[in-house]
N, C-alpha and C. Protein backbone atom coordinates (compact mmCIF):
# COMPACT_ATOMS: atom_id res chain seq x y z
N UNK A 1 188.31 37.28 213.40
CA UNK A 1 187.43 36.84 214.48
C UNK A 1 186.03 37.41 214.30
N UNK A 2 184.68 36.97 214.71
CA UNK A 2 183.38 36.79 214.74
C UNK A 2 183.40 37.96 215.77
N UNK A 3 181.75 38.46 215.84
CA UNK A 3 181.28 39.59 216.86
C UNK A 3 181.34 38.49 217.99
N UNK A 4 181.02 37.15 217.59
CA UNK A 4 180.69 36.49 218.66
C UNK A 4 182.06 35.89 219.16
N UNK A 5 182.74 35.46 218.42
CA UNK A 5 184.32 35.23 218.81
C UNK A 5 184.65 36.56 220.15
N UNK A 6 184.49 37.88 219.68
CA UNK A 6 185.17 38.64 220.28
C UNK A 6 184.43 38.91 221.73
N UNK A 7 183.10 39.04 221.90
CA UNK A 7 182.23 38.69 222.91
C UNK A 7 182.50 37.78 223.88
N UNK A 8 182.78 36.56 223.07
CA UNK A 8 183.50 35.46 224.36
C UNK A 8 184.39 35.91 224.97
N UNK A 9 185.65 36.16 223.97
CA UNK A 9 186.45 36.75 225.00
C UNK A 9 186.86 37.78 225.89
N UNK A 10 185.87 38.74 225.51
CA UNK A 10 185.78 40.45 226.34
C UNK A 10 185.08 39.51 227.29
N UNK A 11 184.04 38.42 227.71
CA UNK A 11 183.44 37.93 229.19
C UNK A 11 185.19 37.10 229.72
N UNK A 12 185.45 36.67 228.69
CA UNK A 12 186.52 35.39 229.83
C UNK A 12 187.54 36.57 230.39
N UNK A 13 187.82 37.85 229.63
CA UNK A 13 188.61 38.87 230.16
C UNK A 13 188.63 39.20 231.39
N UNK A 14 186.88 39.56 231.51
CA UNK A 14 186.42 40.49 232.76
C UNK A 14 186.43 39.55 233.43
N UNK A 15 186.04 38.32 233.50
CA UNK A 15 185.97 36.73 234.30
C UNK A 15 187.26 37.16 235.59
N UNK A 16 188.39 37.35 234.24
CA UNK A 16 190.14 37.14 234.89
C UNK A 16 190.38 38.26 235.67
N UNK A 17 189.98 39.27 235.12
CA UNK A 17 190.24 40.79 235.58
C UNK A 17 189.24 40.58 237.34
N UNK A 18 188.23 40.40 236.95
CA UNK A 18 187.02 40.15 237.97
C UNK A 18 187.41 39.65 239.44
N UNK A 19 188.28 38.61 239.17
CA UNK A 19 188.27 37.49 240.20
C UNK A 19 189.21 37.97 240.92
N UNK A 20 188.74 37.58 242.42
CA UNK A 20 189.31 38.14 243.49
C UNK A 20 190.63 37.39 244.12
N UNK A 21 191.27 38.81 244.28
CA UNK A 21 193.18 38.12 244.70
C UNK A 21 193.61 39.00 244.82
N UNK A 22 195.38 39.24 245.14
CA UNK A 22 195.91 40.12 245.42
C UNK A 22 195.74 41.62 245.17
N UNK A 23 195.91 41.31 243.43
CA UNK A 23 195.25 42.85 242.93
C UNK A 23 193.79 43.29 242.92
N UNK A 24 192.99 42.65 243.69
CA UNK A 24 191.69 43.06 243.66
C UNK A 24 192.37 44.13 245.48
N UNK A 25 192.74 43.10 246.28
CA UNK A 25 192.93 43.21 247.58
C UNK A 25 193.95 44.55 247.62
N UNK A 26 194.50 44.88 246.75
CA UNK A 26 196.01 45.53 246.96
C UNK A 26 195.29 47.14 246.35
N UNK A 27 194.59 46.99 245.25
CA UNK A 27 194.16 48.45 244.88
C UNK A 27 192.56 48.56 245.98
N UNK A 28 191.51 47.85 246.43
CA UNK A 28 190.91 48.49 247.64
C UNK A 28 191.93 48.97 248.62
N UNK A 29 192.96 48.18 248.95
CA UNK A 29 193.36 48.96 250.12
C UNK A 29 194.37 50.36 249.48
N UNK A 30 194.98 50.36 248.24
CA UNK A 30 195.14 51.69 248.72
C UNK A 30 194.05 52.94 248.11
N UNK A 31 193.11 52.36 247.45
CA UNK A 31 192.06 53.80 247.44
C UNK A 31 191.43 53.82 248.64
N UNK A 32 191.91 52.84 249.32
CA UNK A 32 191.05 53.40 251.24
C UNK A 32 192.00 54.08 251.67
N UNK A 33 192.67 53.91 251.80
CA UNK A 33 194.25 54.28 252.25
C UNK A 33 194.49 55.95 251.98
N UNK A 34 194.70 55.87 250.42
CA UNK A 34 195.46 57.02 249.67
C UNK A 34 194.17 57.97 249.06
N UNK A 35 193.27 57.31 248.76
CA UNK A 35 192.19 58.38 248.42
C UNK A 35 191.79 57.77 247.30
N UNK A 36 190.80 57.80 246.52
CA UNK A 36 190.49 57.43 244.85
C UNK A 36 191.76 57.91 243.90
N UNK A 37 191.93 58.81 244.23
CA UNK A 37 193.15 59.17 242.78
C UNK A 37 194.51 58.16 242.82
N UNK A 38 194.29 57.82 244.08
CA UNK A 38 195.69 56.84 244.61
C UNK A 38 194.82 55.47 243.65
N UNK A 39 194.12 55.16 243.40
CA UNK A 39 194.00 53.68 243.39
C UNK A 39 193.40 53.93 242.04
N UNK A 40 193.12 54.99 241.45
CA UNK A 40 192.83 55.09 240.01
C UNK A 40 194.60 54.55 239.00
N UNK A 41 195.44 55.48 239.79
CA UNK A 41 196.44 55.49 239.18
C UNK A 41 197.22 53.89 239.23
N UNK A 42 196.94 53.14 240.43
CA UNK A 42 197.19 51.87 240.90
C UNK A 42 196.41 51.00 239.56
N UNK A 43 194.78 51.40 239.23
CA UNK A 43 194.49 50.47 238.52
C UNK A 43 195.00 50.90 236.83
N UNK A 44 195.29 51.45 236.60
CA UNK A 44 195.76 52.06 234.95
C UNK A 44 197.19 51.17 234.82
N UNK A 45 198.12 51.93 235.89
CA UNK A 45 199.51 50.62 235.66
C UNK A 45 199.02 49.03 235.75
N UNK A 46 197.65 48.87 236.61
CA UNK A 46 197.93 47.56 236.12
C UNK A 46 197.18 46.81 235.46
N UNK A 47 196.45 47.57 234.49
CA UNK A 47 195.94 47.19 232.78
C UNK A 47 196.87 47.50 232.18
N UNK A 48 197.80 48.40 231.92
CA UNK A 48 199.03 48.35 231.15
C UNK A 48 199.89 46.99 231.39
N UNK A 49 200.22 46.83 232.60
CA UNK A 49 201.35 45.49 233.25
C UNK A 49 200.28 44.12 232.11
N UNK A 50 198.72 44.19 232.54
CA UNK A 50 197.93 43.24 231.88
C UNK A 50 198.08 42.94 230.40
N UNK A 51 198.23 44.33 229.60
CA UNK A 51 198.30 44.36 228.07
C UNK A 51 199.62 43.87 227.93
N UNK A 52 200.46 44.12 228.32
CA UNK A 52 201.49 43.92 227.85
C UNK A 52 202.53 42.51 228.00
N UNK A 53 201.44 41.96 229.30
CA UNK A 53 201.81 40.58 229.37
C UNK A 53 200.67 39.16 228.78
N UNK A 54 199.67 40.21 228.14
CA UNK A 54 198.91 39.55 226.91
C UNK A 54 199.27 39.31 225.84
N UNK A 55 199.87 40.38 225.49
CA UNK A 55 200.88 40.49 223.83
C UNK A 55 201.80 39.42 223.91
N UNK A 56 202.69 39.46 225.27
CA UNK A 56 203.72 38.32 225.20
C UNK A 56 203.00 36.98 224.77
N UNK A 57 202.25 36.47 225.60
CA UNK A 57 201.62 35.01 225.34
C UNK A 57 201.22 35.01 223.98
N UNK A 58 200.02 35.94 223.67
CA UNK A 58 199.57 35.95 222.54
C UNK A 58 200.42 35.86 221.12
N UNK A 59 201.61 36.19 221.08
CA UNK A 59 202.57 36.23 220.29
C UNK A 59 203.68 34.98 220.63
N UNK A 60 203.60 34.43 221.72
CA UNK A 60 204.15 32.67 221.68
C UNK A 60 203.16 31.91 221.03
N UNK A 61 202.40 32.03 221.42
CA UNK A 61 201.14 30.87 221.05
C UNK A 61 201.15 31.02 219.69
N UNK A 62 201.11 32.40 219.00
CA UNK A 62 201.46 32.22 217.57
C UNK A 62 202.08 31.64 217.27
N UNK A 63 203.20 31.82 217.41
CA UNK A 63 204.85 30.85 217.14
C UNK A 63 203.98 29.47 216.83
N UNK A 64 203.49 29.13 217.85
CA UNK A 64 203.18 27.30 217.78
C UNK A 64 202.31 27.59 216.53
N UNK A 65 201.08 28.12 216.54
CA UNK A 65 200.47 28.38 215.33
C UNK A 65 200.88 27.75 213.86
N UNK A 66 201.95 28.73 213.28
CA UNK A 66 202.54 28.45 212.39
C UNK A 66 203.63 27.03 212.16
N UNK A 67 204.21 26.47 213.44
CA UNK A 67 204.82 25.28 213.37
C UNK A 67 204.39 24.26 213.18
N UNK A 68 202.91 24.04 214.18
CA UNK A 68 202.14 22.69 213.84
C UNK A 68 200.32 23.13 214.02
N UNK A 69 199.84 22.41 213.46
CA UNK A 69 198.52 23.04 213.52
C UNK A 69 198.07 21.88 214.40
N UNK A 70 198.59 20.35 214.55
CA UNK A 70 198.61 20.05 215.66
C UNK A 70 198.49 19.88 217.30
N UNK A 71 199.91 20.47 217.02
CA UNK A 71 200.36 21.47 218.43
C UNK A 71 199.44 22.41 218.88
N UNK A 72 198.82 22.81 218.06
CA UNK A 72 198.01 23.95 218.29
C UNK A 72 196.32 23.49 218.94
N UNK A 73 196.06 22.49 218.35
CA UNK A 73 194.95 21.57 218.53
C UNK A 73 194.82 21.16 219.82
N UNK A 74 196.32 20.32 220.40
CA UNK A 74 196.80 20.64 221.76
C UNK A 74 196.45 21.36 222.85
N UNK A 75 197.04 22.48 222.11
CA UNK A 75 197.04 23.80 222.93
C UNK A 75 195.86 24.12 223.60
N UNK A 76 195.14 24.26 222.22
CA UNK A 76 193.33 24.56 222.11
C UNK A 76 192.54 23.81 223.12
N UNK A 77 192.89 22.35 223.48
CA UNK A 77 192.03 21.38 224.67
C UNK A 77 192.88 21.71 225.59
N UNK A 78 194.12 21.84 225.81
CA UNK A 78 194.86 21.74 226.98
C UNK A 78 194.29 23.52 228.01
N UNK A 79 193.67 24.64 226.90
CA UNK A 79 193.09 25.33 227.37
C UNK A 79 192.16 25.43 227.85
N UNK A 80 191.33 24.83 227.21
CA UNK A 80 190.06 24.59 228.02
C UNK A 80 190.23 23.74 229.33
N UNK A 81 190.89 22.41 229.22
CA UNK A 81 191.38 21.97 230.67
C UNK A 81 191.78 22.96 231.39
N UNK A 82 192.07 23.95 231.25
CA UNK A 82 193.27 25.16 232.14
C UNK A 82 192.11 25.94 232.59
N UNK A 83 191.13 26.11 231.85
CA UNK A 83 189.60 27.19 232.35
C UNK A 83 188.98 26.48 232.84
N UNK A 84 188.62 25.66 232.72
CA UNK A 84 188.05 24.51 233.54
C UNK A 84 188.47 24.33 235.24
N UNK A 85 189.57 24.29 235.07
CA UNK A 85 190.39 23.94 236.17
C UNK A 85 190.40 25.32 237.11
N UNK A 86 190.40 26.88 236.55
CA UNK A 86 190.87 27.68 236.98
C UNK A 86 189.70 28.42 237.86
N UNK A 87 188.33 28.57 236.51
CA UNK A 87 186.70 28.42 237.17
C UNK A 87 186.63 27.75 238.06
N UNK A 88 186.44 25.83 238.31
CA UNK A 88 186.71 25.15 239.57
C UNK A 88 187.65 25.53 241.17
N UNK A 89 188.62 26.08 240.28
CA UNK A 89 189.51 26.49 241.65
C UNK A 89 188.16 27.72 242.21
N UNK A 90 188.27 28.62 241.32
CA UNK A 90 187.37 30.19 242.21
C UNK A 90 185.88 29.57 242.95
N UNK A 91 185.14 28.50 242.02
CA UNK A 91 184.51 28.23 242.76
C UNK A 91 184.55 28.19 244.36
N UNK A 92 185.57 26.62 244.31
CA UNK A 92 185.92 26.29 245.76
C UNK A 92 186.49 26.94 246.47
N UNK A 93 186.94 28.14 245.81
CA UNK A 93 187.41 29.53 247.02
C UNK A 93 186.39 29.97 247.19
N UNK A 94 185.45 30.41 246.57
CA UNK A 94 184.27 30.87 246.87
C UNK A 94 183.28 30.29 248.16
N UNK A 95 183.41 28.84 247.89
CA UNK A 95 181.99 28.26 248.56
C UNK A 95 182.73 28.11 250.10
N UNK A 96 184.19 27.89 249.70
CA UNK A 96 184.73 27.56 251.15
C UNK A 96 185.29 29.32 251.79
N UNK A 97 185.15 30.23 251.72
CA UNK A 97 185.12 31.74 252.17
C UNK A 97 183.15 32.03 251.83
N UNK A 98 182.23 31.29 252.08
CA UNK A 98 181.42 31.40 251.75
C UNK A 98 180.46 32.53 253.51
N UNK A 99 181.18 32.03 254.26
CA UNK A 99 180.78 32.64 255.48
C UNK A 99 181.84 33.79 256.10
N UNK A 100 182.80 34.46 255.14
CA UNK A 100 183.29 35.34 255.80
C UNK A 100 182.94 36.60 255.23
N UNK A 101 183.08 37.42 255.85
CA UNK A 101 181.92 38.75 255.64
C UNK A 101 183.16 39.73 255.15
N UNK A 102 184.34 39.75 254.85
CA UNK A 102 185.52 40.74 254.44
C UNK A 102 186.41 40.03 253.61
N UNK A 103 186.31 40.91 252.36
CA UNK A 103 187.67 40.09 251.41
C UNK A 103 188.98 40.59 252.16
N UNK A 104 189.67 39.96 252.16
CA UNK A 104 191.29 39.65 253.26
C UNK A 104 191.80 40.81 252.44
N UNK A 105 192.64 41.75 253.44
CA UNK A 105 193.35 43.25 252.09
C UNK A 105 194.69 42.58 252.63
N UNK A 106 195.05 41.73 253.08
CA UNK A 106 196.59 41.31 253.09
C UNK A 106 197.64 41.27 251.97
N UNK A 107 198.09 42.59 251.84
CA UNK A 107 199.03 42.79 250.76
C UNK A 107 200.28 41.58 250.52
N UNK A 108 200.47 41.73 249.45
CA UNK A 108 201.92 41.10 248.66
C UNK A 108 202.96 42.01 249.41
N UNK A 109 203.95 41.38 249.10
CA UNK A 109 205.39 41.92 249.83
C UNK A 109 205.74 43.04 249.46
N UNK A 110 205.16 43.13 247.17
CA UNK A 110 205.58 43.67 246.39
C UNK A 110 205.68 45.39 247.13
N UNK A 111 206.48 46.22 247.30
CA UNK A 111 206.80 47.66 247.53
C UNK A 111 205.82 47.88 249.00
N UNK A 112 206.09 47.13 249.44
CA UNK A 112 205.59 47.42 250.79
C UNK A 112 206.33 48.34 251.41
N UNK A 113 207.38 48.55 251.22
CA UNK A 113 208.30 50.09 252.12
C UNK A 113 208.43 50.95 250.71
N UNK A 114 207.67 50.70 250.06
CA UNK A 114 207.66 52.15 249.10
C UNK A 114 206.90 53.05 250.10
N UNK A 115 207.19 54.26 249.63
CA UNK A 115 206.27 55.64 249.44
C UNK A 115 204.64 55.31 249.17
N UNK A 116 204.20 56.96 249.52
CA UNK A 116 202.69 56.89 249.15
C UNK A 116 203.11 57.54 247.51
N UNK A 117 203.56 57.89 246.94
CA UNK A 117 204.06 58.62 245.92
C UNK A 117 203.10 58.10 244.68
N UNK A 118 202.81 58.92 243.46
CA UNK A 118 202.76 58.57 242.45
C UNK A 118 202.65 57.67 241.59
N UNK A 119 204.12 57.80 241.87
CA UNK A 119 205.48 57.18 240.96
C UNK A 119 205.02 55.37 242.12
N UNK A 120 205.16 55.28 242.98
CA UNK A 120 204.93 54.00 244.31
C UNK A 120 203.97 53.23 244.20
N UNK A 121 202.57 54.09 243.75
CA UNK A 121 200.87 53.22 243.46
C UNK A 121 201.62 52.84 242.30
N UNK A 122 201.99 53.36 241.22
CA UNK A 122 202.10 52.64 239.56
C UNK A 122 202.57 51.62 239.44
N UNK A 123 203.84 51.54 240.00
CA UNK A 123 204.81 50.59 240.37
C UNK A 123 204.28 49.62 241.10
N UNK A 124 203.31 49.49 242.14
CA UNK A 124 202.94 48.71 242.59
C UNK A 124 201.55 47.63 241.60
N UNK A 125 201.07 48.53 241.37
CA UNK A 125 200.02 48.05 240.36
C UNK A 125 200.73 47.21 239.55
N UNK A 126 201.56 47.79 238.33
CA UNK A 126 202.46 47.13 237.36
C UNK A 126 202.96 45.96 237.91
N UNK A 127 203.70 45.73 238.85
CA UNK A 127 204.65 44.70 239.25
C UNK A 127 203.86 43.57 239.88
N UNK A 128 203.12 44.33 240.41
CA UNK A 128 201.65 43.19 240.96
C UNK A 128 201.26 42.09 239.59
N UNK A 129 201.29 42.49 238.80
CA UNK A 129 201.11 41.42 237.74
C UNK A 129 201.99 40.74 236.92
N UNK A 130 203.37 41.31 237.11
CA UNK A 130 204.53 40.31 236.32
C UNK A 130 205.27 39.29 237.25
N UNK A 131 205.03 39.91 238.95
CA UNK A 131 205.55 39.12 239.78
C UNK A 131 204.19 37.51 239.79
N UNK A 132 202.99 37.65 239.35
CA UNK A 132 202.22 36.26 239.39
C UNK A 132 201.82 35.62 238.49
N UNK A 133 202.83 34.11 238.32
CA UNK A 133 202.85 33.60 237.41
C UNK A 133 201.40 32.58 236.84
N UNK A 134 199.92 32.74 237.42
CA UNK A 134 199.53 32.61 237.42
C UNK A 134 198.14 33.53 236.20
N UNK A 135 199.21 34.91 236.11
CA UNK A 135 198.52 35.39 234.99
C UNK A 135 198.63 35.32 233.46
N UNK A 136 200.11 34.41 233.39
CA UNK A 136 200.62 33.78 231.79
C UNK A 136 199.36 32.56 231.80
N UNK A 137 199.39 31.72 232.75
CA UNK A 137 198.51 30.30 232.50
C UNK A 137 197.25 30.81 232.03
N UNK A 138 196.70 31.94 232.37
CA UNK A 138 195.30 32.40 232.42
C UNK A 138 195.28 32.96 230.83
N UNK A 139 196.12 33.52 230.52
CA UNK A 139 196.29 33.91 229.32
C UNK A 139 196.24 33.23 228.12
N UNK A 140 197.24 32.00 228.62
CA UNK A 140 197.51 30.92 227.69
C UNK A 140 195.88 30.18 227.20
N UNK A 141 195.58 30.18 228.35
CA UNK A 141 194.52 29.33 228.56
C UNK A 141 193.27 30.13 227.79
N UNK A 142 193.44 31.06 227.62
CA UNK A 142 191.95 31.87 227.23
C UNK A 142 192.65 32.31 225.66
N UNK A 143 193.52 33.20 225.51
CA UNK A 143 194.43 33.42 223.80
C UNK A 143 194.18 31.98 223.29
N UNK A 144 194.87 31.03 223.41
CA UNK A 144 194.63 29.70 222.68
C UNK A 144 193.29 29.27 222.33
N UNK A 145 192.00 29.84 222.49
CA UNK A 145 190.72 29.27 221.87
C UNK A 145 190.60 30.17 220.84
N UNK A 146 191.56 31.34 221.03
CA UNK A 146 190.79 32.29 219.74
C UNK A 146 191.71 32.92 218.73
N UNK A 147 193.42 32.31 218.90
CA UNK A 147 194.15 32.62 218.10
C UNK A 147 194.06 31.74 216.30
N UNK A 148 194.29 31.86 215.58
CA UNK A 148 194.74 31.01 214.45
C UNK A 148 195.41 31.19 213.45
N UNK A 149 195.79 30.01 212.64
CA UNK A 149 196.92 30.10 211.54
C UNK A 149 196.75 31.42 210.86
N UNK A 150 197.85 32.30 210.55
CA UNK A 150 197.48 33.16 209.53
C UNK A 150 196.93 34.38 210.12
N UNK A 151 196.25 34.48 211.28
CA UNK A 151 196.24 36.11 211.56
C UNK A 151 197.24 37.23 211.87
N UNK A 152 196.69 37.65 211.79
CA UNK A 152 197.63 39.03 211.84
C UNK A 152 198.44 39.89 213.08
N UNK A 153 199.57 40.10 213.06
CA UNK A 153 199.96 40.77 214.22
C UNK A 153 199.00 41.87 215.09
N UNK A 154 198.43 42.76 213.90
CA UNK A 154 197.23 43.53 214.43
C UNK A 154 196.63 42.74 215.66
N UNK A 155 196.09 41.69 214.72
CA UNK A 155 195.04 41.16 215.55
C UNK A 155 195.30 41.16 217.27
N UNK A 156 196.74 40.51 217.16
CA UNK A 156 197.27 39.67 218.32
C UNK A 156 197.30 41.02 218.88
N UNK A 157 197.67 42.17 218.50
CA UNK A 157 198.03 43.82 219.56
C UNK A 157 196.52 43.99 219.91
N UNK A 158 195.55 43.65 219.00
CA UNK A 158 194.15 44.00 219.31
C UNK A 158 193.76 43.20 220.51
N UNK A 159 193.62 41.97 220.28
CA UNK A 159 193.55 41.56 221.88
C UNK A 159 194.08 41.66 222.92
N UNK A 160 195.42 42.19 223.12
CA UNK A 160 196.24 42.00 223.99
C UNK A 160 195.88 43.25 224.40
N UNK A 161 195.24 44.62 223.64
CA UNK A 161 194.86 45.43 223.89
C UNK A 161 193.50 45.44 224.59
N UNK A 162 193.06 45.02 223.99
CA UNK A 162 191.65 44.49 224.64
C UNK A 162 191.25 44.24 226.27
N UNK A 163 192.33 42.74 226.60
CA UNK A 163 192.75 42.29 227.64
C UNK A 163 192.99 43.63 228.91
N UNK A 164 193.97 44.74 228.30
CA UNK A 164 194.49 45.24 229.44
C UNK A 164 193.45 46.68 229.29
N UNK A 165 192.37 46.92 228.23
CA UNK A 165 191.65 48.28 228.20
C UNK A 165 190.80 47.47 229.52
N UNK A 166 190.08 46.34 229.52
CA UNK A 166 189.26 45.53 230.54
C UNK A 166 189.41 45.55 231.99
N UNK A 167 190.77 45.14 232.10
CA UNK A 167 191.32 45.06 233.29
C UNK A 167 191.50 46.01 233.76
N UNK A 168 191.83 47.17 233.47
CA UNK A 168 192.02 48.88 233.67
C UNK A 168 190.81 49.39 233.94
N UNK A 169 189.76 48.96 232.78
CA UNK A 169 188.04 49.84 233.28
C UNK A 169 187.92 48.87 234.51
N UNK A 170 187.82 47.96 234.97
CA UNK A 170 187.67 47.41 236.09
C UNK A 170 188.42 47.68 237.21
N UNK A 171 189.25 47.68 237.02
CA UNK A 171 189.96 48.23 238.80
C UNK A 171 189.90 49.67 238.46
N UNK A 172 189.71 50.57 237.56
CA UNK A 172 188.93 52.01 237.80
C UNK A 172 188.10 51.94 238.60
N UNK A 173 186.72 50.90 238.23
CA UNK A 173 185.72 51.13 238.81
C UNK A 173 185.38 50.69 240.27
N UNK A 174 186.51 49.49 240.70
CA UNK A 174 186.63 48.85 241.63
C UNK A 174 187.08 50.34 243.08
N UNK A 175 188.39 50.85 241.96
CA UNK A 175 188.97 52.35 242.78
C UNK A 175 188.19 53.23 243.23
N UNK A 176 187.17 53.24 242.39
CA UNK A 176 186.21 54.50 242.72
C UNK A 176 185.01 54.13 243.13
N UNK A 177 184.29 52.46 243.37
CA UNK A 177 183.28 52.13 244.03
C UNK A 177 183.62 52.12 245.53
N UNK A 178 184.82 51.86 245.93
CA UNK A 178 185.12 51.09 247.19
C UNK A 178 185.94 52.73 248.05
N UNK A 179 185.37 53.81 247.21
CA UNK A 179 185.40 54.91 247.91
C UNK A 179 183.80 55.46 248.44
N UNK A 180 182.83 54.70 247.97
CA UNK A 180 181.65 55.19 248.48
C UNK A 180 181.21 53.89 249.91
N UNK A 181 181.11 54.15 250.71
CA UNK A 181 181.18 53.29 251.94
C UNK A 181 180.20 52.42 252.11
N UNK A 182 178.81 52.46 251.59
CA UNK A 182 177.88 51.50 251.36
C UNK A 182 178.24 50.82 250.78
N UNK A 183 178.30 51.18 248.80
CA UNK A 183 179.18 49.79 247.79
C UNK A 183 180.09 49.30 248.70
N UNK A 184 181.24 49.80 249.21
CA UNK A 184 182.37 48.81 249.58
C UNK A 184 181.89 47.64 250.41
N UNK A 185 180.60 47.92 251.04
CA UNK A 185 180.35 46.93 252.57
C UNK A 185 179.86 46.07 251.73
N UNK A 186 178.88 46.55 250.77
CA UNK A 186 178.38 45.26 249.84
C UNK A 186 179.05 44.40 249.32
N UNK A 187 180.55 44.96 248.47
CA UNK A 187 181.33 44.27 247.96
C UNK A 187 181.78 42.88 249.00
N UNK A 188 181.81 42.81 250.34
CA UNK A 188 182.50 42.48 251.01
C UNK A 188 181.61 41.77 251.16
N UNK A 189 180.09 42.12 251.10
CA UNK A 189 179.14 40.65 251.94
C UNK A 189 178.61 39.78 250.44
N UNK A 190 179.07 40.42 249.28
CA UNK A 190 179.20 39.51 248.15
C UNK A 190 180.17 38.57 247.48
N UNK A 191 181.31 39.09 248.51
CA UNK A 191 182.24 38.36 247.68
C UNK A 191 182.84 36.92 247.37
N UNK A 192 182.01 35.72 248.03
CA UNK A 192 182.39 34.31 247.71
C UNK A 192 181.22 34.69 246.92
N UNK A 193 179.71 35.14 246.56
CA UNK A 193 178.80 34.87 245.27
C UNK A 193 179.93 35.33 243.92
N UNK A 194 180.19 36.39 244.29
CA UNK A 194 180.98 36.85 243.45
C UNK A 194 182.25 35.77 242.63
N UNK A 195 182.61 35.28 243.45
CA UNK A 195 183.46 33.89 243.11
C UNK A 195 183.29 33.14 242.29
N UNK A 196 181.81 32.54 243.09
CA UNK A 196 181.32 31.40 242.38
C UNK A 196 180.93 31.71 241.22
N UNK A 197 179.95 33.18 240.79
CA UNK A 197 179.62 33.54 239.72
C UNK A 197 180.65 33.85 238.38
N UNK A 198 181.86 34.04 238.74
CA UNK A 198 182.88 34.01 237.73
C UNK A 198 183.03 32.93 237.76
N UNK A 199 183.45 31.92 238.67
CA UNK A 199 184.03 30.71 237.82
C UNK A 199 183.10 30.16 237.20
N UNK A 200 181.98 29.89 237.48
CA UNK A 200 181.20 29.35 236.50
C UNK A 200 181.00 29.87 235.10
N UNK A 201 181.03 30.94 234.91
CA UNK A 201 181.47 31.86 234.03
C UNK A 201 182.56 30.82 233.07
N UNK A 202 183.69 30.92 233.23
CA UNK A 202 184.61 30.92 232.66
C UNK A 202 184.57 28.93 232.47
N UNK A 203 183.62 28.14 233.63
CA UNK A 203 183.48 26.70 233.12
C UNK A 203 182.69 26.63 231.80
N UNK A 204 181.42 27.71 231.74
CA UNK A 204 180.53 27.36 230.36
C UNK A 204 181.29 28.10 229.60
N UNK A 205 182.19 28.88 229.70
CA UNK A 205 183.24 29.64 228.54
C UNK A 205 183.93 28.06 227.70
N UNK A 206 184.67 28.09 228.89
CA UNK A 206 185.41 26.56 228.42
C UNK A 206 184.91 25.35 227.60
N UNK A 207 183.67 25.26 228.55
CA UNK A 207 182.73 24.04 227.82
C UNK A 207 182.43 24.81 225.76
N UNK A 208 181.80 25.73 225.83
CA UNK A 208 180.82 26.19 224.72
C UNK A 208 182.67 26.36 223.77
N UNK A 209 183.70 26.11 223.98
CA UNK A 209 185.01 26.55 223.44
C UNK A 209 185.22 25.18 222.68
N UNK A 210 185.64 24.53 223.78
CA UNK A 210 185.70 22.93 223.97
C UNK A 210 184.57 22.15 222.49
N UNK A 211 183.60 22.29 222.72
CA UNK A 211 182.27 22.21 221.70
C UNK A 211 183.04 22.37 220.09
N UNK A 212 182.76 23.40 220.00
CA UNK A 212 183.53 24.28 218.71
C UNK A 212 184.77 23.64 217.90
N UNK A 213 185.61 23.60 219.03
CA UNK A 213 187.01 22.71 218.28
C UNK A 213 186.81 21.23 217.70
C-alpha cells in the first residue's frame, strides 16, 4: 500500500471511530459517572474489541481475494455503495438532531447491572462492539478498497491494527475531554456539525475510491 493508500484509510478509520452512537454515548457517560480512569479503561477494551473484529473481516475479504478477482471487483463497488450509504445515513442523523443541544447518553442493555469494577468498564467497552452488527458492514465496506491479490498476512494484522490503535486514541481522548466541563458542553452543541462533517467525509472517501477502481 501507498503513503497515500494508507492516509485514506487512517481518515475513513477516524470517520468510523468518530461517529456518534452507542459507544460514543456509553464511554461519556461512564467517564462522567466513574471518573476519567473509568472511561480510559472503557475506551482501550474497545479499540482492542475494534482490532480484532478488523482482522476478522479483513482476513474474509482475503479469502474472496484469492478465489475471484472478480468477486473482488464486486466487493470493491459494492463498498463504496456501503460508504456512500453509511456517510448519507450520519448525514441525515445529523441535519435531522440538528436542533438538539445534548447527544442522548441512553445506554445499550449491554452490562447494565454490572458493577462499577474494572474488570465491568472493559467488558462493557469490548462487548459494545461485537454485540453491533453494524461494525462488520463498516469494515467490509472500508477493508475492501484497500485489500489485494497477493498481500500479505502482515499487512492484513497491520491494518486491523491500525483500525483498533485509532479507535482507542479516540475514545481516550473523547474519556478525558468530556472530563473538562467546558469541552464536554461544546461537544454537545456540536454534535449534528459533527455528523454531518464525518459523513461527508467518508462520501468523498467513497467517491475518490470509486474513481480509482
Amino acid at each position: 500500500m501507498t503513503a497515500t493508500q494508507w492516509a485514506l484509510l487512517s481518515v475513513a478509520l477516524l470517520a468510523g471511530a468518530a461517529t456518534p452512537g452507542a459507544s460514543l454515548a456509553l464511554i461519556i457517560s461512564t467517564a462522567t459517572k466513574y471518573g476519567r480512569a473509568a472511561g480510559v479503561i472503557q475506551g482501550l477494551a474497545h479499540g482492542i474489541g475494534i482490532g480484532f473484529y478488523a482482522l476478522l473481516v479483513s482476513t474474509g475479504i482475503s479469502s474472496v481475494l484469492f478465489a475471484s478477482e472478480r468477486a473482488f471487483q464486486i466487493l470493491q463497488f459494492g463498498g463504496c455503495l456501503l460508504l456512500i450509504y453509511l456517510g448519507g445515513k450520519m448525514i441525515r442523523g445529523g441535519w435531522q438532531s440538528r436542533q438538539q443541544k445534548d447527544i442522548g447518553l441512553a445506554l445499550d442493555s449491554i452490562g447494565s447491572d454490572i458493577g462499577s469494577s474494572t474488570w465491568a468498564h472493559a467488558s462493557k467497552g469490548f462487548l459494545i462492539v461485537f454485540l453491533n452488527p453494524k461494525i462488520a458492514l463498516f469494515f467490509f465496506a472500508v477493508f475492501s478498497q484497500f485489500l489485494q491479490p497477493g498481500q500479505s498476512l502482515l499487512l492484513q494484522w497491520s491494518m486491523a491494527s491500525l483500525a483498533g490503535a485509532i479507535d482507542a486514541l479516540w475514545y481516550l481522548s473523547m474519556a478525558v475531554l468530556v472530563s473538562i466541563p467546558k469541552v464536554n458542553k461544546t461537544l454537545n452543541q456540536l454534535s449534528w456539525q459533527l455528523d454531518i462533517l464525518w459523513g461527508s467525509v467518508l462520501i468523498a472517501i467513497a467517491g475518490a475510491l470509486a474513481f480509482a477502481i
